[in-house]
Structure formats: structure tokens, C-alpha cells
Protein backbone atom coordinates (compact mmCIF):
# COMPACT_ATOMS: atom_id res chain seq x y z
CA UNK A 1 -10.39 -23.51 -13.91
CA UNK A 2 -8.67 -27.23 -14.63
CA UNK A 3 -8.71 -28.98 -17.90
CA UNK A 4 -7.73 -32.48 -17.49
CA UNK A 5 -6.21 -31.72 -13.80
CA UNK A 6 -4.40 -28.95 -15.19
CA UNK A 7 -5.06 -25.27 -14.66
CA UNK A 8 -6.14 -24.03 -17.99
CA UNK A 9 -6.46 -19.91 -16.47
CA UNK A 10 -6.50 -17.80 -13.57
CA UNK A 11 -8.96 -14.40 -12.51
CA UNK A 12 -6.54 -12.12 -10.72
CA UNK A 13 -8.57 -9.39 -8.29
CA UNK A 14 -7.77 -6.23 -7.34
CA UNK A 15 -9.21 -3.03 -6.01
CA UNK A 16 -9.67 0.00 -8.03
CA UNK A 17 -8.02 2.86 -7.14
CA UNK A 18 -10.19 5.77 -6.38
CA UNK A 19 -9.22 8.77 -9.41
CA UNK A 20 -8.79 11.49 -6.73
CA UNK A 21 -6.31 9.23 -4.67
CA UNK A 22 -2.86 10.25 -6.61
CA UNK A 23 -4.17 14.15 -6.41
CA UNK A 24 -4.28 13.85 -2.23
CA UNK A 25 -1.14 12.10 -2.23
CA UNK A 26 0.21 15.29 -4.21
CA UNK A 27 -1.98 17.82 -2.32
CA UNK A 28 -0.62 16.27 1.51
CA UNK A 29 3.14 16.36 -0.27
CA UNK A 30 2.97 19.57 -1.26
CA UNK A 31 2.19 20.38 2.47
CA UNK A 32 5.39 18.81 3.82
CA UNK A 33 3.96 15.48 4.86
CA UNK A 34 5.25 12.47 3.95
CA UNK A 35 2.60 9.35 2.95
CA UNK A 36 3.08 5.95 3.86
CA UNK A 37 0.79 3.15 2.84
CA UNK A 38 -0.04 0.38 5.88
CA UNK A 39 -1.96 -2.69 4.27
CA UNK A 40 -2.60 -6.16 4.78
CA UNK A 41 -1.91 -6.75 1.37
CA UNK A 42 1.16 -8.47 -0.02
CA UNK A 43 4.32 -7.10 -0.98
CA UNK A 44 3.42 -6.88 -4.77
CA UNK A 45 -0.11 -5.29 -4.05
CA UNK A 46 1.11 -2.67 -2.08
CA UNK A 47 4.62 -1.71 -3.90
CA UNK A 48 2.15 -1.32 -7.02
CA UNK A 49 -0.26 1.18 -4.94
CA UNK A 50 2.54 3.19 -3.79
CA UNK A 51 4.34 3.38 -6.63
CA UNK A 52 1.34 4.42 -8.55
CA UNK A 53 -0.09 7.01 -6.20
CA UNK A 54 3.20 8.21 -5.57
CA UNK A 55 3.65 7.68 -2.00
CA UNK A 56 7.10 7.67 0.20
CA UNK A 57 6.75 4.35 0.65
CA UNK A 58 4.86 1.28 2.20
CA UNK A 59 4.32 -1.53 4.76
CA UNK A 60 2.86 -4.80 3.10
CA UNK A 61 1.22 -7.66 5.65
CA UNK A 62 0.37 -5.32 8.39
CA UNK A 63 -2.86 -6.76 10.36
CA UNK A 64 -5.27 -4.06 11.35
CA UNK A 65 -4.89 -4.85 14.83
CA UNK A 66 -0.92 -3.98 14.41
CA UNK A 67 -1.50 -0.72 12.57
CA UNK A 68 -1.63 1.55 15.13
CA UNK A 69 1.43 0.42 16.67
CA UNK A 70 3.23 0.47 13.72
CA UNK A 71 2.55 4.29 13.55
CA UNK A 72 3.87 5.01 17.01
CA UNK A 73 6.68 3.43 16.05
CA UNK A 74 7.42 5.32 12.53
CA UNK A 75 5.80 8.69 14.46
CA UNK A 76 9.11 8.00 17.17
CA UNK A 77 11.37 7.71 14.17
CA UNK A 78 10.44 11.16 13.04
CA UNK A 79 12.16 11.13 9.40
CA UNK A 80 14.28 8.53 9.98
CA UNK A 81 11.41 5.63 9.01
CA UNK A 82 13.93 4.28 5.99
């Protein structure tokens, strides 16, 4: 919205995260395996996700049509994806 060529306010977006979401995330750690989050989403976006479903960590900007390379690559690393 502009007032007088100005912007007068802004509408930020965002997906809701799903209530049962953090509780997998705690169910799949609690099995040994570590949880990654791969989005197209920026940096912000997806360090806020993570953080708040508790994940090991994240990949921001990832197009889909890279995202199954990008887990061969962190599946060769083994642990060593840091």
C-alpha cells in the first residue's frame, strides 16, 4: 500500500506449521535420525522452521529439481553434513 508514493504498510505471508510437525521431528530423533530441512525458501524462512521444529539444521534456496541431489550428497557425507 503507498500513500503519497510512499509505502504506508506491508502483509508479510507465511505458511502455518502443521501442530504435529515438532512431535515427528522429536519422534524420528528419538530414533537416531537426524532431520534436515531442504526448501526453496529464503534463509530467514527456513532458519525460523528449523529452529522452531527443532531440526539439525537446514538448506535455504534449494530448487526442487536440485533436491534430490543435494541428498546424495549429504547421504555420502554420512554425519559429517556440518
Amino acid at each position: 500500500m503507498l500513500k503519497d508514493d510512499v509505502p504506508a504498510g506491508y502483509i508479510a505471508l507465511a505458511d502455518k506449521l502443521r501442530p504435529e510437525s515438532a512431535d515427528a521431528i522429536r519422534s524420528l530423533h528419538d530414533n537416531g535420525i537426524r532431520c534436515v530441512l531442504l526448501t526453496g525458501d529464503n534463509e530467514a524462512v527456513a532458519d525460523g522452521v528449523s529452529r522452531t521444529l527443532g531440526m539439525d539444521g537446514y538448506f535455504a534456496g534449494v530448487l526442487p529439481h536440485e533436491k534430490q541431489e543435494k541428498i546424495k550428497e549429504l547421504q555420502g557425507r554420512g554425519n559429517s553434513w556440518r
